[in-house]
Protein backbone atom coordinates (compact mmCIF):
# COMPACT_ATOMS: atom_id res chain seq x y z
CA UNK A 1 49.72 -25.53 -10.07
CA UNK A 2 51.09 -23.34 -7.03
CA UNK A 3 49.97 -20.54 -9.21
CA UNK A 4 46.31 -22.03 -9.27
CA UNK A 5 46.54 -23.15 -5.83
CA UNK A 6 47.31 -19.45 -4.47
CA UNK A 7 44.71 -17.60 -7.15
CA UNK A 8 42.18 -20.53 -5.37
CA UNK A 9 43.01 -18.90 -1.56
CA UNK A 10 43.13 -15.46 -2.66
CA UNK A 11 39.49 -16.00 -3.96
CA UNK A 12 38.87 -18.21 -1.32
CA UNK A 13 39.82 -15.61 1.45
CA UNK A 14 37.60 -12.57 -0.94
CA UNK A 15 34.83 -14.77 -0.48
CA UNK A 16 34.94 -15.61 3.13
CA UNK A 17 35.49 -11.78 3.71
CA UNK A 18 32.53 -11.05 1.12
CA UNK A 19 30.04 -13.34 3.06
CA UNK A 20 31.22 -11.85 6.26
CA UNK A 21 30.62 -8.19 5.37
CA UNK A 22 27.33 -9.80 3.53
CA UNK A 23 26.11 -11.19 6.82
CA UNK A 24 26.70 -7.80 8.82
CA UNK A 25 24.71 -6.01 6.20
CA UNK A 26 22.12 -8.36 6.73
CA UNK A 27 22.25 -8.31 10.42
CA UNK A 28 22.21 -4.32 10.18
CA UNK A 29 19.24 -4.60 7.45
CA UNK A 30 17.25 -6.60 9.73
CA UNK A 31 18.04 -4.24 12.79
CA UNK A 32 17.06 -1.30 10.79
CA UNK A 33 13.49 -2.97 9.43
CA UNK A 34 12.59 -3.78 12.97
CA UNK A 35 13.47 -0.13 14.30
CA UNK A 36 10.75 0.90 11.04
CA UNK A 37 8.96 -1.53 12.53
CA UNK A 38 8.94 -0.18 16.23
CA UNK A 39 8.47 3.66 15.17
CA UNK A 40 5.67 2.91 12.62
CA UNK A 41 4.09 1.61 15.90
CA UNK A 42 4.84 4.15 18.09
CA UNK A 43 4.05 7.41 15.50
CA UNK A 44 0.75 5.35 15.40
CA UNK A 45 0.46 5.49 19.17
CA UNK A 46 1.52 8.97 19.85
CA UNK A 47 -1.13 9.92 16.45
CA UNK A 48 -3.76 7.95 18.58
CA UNK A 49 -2.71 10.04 21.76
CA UNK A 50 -3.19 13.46 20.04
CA UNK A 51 -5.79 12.99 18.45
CA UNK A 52 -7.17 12.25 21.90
CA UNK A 53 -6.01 14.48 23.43
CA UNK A 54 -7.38 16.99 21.07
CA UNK A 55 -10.85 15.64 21.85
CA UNK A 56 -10.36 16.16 25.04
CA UNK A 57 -8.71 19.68 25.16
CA UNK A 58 -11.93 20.50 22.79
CA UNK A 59 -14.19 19.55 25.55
CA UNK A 60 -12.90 21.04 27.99
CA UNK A 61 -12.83 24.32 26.19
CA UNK A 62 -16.42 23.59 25.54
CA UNK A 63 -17.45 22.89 29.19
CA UNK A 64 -15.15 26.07 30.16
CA UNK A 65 -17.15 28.33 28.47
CA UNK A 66 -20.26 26.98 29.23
CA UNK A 67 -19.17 27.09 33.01
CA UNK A 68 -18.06 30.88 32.72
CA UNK A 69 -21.48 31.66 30.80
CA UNK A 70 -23.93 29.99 33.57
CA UNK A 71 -21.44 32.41 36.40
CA UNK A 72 -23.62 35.53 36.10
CA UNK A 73 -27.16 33.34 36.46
CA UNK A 74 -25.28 32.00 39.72
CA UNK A 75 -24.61 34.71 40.80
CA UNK A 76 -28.30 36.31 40.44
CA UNK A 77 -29.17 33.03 42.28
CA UNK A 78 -26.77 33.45 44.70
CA UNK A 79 -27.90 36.98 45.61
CA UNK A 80 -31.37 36.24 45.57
CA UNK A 81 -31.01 33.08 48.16
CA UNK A 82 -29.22 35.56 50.09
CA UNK A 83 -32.40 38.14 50.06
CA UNK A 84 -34.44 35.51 50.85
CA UNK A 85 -32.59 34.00 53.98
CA UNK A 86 -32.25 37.37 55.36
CA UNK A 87 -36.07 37.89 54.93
CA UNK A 88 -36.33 34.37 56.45
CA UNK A 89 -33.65 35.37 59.64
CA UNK A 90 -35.85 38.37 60.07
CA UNK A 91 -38.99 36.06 60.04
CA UNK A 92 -37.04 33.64 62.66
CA UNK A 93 -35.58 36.49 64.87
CA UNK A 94 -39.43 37.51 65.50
CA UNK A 95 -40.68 33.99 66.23
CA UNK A 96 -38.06 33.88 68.96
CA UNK A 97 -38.99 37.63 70.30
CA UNK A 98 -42.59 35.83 70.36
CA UNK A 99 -41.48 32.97 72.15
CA UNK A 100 -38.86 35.20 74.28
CA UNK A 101 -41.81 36.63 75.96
CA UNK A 102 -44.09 33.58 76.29
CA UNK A 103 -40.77 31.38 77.71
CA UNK A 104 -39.97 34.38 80.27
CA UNK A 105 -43.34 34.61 81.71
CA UNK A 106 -43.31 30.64 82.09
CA UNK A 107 -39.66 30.95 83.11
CA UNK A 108 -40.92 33.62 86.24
CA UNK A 109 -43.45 31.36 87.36
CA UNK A 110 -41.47 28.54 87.14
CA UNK A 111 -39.08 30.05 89.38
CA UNK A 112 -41.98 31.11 92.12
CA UNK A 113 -42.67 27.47 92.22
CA UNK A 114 -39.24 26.04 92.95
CA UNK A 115 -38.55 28.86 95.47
């Protein structure tokens, strides 16, 4: 009987130490699935975020080389505009000689008056 009785606490203590070691298997099983879990989710994100991103480095690409090929057609503007105002400075500069001379007559006898 004390035979039995120790065989029964031997087993007795293998299975308490079984379910332990069971129980922190689960607990690290469960741990593990949920870290899956989390970087399924994030690889999705960061997927999500490049392929984004790609769209967007695409289209920027796109508008950079559509900006550098409309730079020479500014810049014939841009040269043109600038023929044009100085034609237009030259047009302005011989208003004011025009007026110059009408304003400095009216300016003389403006001054014979007041004197």
């Amino acid at each position: 009987l004390s035979q039995q009785k120790s065989e029964y606490n031997k087993i007795h203590e293998e299975l308490n130490l079984t379910k332990e070691e069971f129980s922190a298997y689960e607990r690290r099983d469960i741990k593990l699935r949920e870290e899956i879990k989390h970087l399924k989710a994030q690889k999705k994100k960061l997927d999500t975020k490049i392929k984004t991103e790609t769209k967007k480095e695409g289209d920027a690409i796109t508008k950079g080389t559509e900006a550098e090929e409309s730079i020479p057609g500014f810049e014939e503007q841009t040269q043109e505009l600038a023929e044009k105002k100085a034609e237009e400075d030259e047009k302005l500069e011989a208003i004011f000689e025009k007026m110059k001379g009408v304003t400095d007559k009216l300016r003389v006898d403006l001054e014979k008056k007041t004197q």
